[in-house]
PDB file of N, CA and C in Angstrom:
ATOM      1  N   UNK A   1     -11.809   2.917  -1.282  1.00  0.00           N
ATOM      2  CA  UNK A   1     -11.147   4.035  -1.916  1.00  0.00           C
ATOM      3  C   UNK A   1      -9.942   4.433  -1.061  1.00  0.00           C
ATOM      4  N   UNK A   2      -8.707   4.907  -1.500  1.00  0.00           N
ATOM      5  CA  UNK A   2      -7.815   5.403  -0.825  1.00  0.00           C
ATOM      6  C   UNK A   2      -8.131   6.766  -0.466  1.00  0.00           C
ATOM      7  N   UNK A   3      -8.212   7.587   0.151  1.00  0.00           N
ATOM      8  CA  UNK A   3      -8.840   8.371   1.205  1.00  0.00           C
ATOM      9  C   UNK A   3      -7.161   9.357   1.459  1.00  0.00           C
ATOM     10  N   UNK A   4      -6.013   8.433   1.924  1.00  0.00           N
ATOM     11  CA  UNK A   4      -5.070   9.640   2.796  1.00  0.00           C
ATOM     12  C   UNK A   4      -3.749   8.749   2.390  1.00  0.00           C
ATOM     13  N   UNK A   5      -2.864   9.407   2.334  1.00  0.00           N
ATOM     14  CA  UNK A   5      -1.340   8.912   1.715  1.00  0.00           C
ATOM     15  C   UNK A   5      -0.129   9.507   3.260  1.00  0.00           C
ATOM     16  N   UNK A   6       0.618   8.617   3.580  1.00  0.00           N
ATOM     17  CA  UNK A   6       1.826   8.990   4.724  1.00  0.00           C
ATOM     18  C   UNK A   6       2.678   9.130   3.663  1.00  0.00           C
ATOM     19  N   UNK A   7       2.767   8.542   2.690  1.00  0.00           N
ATOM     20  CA  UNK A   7       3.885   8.622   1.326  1.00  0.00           C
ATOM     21  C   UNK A   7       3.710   9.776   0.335  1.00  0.00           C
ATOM     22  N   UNK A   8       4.581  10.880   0.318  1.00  0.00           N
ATOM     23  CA  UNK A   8       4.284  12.060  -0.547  1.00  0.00           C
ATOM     24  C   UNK A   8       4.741  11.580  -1.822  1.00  0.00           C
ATOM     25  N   UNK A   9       5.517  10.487  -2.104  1.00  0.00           N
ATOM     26  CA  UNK A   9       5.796   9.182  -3.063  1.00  0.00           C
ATOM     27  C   UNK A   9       4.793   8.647  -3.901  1.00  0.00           C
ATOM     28  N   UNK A  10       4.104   8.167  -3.028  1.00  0.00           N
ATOM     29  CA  UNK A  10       2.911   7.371  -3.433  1.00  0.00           C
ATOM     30  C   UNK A  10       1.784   7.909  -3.944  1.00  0.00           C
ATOM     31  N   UNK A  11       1.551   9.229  -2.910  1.00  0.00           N
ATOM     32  CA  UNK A  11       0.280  10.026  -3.698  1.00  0.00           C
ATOM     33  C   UNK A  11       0.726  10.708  -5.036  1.00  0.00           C
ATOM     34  N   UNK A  12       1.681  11.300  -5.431  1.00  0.00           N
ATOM     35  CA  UNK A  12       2.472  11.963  -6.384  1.00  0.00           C
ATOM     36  C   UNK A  12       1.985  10.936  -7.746  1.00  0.00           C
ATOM     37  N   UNK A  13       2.437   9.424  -7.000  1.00  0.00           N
ATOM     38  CA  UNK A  13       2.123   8.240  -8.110  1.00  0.00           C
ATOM     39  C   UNK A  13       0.681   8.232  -8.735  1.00  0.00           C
ATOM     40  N   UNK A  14      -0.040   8.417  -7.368  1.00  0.00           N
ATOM     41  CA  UNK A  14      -1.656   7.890  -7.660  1.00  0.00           C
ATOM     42  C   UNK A  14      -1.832   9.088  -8.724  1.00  0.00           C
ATOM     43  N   UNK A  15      -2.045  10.311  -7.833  1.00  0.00           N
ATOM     44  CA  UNK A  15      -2.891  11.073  -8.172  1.00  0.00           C
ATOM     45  C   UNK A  15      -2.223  11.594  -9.285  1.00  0.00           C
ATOM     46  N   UNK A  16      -0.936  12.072 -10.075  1.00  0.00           N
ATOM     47  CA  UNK A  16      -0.507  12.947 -11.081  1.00  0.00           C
ATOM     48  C   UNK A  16       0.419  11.697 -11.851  1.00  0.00           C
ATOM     49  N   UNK A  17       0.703  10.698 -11.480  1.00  0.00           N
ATOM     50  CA  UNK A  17       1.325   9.781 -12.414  1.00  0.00           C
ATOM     51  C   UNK A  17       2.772  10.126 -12.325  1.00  0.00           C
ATOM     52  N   UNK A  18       3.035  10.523 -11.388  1.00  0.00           N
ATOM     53  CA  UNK A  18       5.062  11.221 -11.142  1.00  0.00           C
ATOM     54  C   UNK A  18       5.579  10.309 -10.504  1.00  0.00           C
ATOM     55  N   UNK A  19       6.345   9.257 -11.439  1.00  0.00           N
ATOM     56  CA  UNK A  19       6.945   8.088 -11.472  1.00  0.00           C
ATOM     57  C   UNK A  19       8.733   8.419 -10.710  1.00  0.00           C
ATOM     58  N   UNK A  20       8.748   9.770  -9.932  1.00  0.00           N
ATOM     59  CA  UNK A  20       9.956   9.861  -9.630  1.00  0.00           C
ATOM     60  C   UNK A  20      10.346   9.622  -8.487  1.00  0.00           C
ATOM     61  N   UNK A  21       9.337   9.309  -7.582  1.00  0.00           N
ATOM     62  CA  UNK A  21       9.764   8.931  -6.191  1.00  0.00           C
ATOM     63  C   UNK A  21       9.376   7.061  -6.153  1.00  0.00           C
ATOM     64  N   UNK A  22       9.005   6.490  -7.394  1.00  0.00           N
ATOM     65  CA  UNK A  22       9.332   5.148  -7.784  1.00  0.00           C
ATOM     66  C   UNK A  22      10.387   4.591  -8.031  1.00  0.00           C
ATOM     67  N   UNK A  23      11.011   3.661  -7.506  1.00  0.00           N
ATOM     68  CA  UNK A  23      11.760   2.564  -8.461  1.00  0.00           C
ATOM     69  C   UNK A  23      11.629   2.172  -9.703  1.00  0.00           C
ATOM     70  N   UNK A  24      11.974   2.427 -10.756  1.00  0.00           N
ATOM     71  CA  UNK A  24      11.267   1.585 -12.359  1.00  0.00           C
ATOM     72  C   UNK A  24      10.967   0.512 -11.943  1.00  0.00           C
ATOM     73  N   UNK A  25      11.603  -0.745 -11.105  1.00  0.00           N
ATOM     74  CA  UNK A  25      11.703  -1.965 -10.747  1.00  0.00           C
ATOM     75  C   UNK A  25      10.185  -2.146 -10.393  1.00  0.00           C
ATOM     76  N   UNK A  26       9.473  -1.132  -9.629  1.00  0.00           N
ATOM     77  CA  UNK A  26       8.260  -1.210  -8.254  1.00  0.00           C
ATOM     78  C   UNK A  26       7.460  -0.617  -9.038  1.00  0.00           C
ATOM     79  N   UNK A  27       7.428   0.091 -10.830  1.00  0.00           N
ATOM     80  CA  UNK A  27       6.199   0.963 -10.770  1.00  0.00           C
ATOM     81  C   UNK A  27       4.755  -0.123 -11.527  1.00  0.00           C
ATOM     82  N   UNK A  28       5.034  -0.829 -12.040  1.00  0.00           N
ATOM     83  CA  UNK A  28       4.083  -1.692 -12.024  1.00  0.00           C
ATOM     84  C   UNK A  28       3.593  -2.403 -11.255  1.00  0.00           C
ATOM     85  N   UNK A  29       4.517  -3.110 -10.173  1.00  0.00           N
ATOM     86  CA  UNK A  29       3.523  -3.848  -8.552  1.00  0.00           C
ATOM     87  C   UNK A  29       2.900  -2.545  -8.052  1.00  0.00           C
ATOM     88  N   UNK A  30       3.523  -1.831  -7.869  1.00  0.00           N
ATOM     89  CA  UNK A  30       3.063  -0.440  -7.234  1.00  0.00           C
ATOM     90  C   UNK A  30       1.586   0.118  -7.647  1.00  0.00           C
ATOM     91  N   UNK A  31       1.527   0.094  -9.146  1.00  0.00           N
ATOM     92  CA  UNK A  31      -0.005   0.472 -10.119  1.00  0.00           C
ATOM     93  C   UNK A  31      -0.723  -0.539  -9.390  1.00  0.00           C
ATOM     94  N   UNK A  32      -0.738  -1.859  -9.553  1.00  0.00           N
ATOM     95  CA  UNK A  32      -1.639  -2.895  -9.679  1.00  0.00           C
ATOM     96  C   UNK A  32      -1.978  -3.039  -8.042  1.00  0.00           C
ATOM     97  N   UNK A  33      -1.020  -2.938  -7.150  1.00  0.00           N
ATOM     98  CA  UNK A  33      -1.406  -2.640  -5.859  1.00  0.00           C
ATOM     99  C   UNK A  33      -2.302  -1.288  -4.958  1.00  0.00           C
ATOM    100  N   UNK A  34      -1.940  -0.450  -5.409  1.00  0.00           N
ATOM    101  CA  UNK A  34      -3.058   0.912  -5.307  1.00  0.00           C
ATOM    102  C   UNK A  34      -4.340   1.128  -6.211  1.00  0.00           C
ATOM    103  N   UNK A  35      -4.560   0.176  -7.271  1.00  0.00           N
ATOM    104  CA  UNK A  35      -5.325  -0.276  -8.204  1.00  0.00           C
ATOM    105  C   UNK A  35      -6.660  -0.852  -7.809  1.00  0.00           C
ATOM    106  N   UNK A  36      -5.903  -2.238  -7.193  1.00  0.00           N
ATOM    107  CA  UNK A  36      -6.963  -3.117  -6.164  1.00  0.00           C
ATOM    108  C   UNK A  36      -6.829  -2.139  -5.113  1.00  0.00           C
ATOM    109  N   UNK A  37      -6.135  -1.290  -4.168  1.00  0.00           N
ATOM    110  CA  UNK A  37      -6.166  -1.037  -2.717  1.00  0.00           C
ATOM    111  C   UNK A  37      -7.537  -0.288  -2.763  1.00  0.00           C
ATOM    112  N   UNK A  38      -7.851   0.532  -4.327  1.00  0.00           N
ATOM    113  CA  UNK A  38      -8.535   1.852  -4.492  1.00  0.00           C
ATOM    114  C   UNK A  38     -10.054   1.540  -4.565  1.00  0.00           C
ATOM    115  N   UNK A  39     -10.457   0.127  -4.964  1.00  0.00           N
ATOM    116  CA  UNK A  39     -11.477  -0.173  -5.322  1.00  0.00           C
ATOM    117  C   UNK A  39     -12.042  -1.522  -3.911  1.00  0.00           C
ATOM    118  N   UNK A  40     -11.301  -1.914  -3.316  1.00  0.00           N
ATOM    119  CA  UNK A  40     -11.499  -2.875  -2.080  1.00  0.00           C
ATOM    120  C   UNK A  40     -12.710  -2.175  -0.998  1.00  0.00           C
ATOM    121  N   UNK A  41     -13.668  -3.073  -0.794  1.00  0.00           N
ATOM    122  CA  UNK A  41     -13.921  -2.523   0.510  1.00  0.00           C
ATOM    123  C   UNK A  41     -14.209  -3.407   1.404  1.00  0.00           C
ATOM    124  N   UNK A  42     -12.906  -4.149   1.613  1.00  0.00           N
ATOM    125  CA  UNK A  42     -12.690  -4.673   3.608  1.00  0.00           C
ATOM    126  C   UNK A  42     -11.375  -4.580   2.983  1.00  0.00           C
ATOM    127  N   UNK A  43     -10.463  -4.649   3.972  1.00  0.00           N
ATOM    128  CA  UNK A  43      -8.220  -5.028   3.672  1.00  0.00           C
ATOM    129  C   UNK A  43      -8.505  -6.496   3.612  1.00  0.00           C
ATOM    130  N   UNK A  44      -8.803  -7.216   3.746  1.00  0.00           N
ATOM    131  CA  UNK A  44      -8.801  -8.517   3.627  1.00  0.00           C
ATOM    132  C   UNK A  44      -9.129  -8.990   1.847  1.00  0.00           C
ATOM    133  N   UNK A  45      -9.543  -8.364   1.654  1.00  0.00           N
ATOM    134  CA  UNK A  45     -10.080  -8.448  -0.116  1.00  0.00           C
ATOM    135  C   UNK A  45      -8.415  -7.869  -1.462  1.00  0.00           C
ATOM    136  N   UNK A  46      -7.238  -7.415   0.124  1.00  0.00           N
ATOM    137  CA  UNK A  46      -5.801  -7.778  -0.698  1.00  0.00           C
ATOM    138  C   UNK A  46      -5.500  -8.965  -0.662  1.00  0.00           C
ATOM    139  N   UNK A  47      -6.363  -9.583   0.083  1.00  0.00           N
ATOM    140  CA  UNK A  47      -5.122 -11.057   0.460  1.00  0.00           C
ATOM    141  C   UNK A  47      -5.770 -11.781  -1.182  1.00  0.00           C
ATOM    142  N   UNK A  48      -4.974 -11.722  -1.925  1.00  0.00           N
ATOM    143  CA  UNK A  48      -4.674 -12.378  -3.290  1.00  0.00           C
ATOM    144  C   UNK A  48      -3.707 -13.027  -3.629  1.00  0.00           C
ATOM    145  N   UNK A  49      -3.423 -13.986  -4.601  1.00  0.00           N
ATOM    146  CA  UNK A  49      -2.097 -14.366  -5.011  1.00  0.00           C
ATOM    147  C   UNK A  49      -0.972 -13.269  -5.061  1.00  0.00           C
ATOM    148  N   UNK A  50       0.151 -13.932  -4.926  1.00  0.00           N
ATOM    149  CA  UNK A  50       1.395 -12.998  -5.026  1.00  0.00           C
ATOM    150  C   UNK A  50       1.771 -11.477  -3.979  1.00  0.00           C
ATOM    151  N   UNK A  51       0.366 -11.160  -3.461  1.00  0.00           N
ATOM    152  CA  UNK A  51       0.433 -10.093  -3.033  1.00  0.00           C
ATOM    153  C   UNK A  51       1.063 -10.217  -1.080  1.00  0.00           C
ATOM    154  N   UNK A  52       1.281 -10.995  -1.090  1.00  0.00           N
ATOM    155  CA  UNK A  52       1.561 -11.115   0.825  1.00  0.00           C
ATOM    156  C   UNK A  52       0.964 -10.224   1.413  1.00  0.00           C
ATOM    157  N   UNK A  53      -0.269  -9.973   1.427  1.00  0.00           N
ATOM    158  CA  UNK A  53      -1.280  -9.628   2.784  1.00  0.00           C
ATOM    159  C   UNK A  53      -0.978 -10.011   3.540  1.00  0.00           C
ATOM    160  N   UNK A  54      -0.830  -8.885   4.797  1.00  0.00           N
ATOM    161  CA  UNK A  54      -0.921  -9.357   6.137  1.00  0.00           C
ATOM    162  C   UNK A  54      -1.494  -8.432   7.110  1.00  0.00           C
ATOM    163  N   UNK A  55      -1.813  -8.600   8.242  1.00  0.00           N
ATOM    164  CA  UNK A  55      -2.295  -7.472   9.001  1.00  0.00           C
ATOM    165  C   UNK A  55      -0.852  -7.761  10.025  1.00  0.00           C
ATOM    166  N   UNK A  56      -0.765  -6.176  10.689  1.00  0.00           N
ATOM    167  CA  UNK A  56       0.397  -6.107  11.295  1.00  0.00           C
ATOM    168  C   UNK A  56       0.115  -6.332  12.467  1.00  0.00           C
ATOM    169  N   UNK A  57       1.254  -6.315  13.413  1.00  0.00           N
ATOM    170  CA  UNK A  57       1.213  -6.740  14.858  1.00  0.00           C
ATOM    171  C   UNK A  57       2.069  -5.555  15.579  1.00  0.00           C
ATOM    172  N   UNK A  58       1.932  -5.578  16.839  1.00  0.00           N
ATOM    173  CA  UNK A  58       2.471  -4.879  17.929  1.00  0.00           C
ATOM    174  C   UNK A  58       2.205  -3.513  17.494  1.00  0.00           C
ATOM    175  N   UNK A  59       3.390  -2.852  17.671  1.00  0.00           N
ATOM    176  CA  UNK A  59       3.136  -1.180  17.624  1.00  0.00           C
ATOM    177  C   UNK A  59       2.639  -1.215  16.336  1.00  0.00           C
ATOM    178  N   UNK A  60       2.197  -1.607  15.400  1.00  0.00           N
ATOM    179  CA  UNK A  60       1.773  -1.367  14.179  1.00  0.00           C
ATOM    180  C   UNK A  60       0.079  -1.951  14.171  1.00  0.00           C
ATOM    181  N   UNK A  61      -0.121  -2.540  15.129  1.00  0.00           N
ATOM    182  CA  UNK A  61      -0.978  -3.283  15.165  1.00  0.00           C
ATOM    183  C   UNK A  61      -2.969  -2.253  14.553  1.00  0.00           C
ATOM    184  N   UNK A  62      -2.950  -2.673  13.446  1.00  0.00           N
ATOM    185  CA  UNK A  62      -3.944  -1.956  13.200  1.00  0.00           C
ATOM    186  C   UNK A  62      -4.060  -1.957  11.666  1.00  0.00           C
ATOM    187  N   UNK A  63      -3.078  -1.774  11.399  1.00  0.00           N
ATOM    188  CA  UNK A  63      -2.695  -1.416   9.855  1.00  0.00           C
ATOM    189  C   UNK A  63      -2.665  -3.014   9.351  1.00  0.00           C
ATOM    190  N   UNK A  64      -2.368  -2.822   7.854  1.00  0.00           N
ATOM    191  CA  UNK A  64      -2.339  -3.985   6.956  1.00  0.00           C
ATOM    192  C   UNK A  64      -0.775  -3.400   6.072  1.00  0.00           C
ATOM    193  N   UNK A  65      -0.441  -5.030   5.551  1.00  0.00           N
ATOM    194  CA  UNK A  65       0.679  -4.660   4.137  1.00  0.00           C
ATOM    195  C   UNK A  65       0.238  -5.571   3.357  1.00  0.00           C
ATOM    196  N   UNK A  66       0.906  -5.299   1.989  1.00  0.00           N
ATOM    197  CA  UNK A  66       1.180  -5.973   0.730  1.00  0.00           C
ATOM    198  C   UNK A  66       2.365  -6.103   0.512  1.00  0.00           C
ATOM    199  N   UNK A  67       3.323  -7.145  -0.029  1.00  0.00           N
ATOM    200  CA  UNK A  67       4.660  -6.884  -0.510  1.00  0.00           C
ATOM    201  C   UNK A  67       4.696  -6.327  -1.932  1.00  0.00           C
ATOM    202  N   UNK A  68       5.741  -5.109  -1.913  1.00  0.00           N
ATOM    203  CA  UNK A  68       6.526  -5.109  -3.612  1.00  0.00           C
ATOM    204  C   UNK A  68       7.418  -5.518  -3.580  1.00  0.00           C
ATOM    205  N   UNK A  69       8.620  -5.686  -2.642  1.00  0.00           N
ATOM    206  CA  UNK A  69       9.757  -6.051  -3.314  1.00  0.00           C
ATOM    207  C   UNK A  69      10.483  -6.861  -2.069  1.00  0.00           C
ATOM    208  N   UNK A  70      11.048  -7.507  -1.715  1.00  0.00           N
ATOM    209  CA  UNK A  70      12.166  -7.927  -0.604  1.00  0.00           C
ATOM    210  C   UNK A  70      10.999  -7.645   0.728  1.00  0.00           C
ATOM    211  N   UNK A  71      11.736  -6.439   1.614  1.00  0.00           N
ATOM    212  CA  UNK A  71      11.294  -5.883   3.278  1.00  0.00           C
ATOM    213  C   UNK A  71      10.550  -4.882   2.635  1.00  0.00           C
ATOM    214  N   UNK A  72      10.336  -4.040   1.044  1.00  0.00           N
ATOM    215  CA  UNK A  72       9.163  -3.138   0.745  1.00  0.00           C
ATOM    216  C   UNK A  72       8.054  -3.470   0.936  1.00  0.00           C
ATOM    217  N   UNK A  73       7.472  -2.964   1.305  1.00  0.00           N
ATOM    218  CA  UNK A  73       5.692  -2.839   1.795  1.00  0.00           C
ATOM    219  C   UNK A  73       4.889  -1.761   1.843  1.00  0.00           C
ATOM    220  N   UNK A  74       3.976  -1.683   0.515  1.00  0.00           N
ATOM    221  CA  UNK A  74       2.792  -0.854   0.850  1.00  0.00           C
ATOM    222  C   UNK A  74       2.198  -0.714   2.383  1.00  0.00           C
ATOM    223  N   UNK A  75       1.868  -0.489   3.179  1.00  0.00           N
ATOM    224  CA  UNK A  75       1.310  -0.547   4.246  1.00  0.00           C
ATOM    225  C   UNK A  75      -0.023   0.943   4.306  1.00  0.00           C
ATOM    226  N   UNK A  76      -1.233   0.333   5.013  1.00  0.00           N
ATOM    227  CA  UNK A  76      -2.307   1.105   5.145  1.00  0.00           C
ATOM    228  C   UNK A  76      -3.352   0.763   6.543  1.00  0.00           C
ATOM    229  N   UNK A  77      -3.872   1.767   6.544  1.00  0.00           N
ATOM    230  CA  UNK A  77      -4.765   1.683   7.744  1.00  0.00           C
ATOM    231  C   UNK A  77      -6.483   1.618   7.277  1.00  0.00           C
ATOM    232  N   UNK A  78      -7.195   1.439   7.975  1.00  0.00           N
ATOM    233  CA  UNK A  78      -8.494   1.273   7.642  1.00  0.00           C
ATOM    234  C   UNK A  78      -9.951   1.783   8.151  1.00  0.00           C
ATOM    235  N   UNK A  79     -10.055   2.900   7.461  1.00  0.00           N
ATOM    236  CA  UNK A  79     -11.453   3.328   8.115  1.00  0.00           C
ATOM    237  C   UNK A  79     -12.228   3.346   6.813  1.00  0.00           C
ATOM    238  N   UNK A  80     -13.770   2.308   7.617  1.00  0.00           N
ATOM    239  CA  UNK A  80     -14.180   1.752   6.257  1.00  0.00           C
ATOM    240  C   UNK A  80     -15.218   2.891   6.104  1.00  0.00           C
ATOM    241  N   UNK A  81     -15.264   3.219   4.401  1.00  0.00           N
ATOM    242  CA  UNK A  81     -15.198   2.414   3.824  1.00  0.00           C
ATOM    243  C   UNK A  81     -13.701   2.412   2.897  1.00  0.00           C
ATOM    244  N   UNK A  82     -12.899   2.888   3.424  1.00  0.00           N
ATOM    245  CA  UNK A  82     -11.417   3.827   3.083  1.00  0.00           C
ATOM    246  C   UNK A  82     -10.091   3.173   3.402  1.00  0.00           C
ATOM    247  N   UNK A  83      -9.152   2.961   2.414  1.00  0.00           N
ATOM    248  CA  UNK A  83      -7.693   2.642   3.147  1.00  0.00           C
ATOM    249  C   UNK A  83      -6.958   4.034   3.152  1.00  0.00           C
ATOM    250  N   UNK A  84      -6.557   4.167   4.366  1.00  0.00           N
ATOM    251  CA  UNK A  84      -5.906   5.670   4.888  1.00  0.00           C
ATOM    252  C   UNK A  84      -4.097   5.588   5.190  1.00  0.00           C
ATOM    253  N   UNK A  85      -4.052   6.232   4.705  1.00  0.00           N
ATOM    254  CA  UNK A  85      -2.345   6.313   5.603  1.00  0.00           C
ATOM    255  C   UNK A  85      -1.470   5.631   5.303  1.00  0.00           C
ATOM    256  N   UNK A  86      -2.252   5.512   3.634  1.00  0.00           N
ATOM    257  CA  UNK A  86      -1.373   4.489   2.481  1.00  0.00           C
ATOM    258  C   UNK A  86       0.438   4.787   2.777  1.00  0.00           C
ATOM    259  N   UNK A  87       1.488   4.057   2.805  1.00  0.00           N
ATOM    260  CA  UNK A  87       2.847   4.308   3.073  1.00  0.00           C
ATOM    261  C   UNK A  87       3.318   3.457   2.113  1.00  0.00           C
ATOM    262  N   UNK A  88       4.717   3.791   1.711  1.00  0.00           N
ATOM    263  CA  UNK A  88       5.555   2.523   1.056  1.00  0.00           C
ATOM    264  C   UNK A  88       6.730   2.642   2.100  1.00  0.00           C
ATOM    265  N   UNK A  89       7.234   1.352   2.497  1.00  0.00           N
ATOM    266  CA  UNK A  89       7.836   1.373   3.755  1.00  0.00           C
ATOM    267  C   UNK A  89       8.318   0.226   3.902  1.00  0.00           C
ATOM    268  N   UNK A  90      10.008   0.354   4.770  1.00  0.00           N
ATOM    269  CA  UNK A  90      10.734  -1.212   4.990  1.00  0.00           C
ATOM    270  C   UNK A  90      10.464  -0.896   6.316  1.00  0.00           C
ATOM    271  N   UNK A  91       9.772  -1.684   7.145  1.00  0.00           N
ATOM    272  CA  UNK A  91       9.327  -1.637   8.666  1.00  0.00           C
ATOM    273  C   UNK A  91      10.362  -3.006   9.456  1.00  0.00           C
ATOM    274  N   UNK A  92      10.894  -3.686   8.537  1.00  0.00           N
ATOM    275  CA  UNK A  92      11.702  -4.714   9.010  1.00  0.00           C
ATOM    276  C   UNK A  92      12.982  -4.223   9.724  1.00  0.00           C
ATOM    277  N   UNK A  93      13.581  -3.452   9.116  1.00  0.00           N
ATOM    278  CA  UNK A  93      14.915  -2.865   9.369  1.00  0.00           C
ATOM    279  C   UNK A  93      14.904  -1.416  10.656  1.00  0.00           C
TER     280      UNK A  93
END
């Protein structure tokens, strides 16, 4: 279950459906990614087709991503049985 949002974006999305801190481009990867994130219980159960799972490294080291778009990335943390600290985020740049 998603548990905690760093994105006042993202929760806006989940919880009330306020498609305004979306991209039109991102709001369907975006559904289908907080969709599966909401119902998972290990982060490893994103790593699916299309989705680029990864767990992060160095100062990030802890957290997981998914890609939506280009350097966009869902990114979340994990206290099970919970993904926490859900973000949408370019961490590349």
């Amino acid at each position: 279950m998603i548990a905690s949002f760093r994105s006042k974006d993202l929760k806006s999305y989940w919880t009330r459906g306020n498609v305004s801190g979306i991209r039109p481009d991102w709001r369907k990867k975006v559904k289908i990614l907080l969709s599966v994130l909401d119902v998972m219980q290990a982060p490893e159960e994103m790593d699916l087709p299309g989705f680029g799972f990864h767990a992060l490294i160095g100062d990030m080291s802890g957290r997981y991503a998914v890609a939506v778009s280009r350097n966009w990335r869902i990114t979340f943390g994990w206290l099970a049985p919970d993904a926490i600290e859900v973000d949408l985020e370019d961490y590349h740049g």
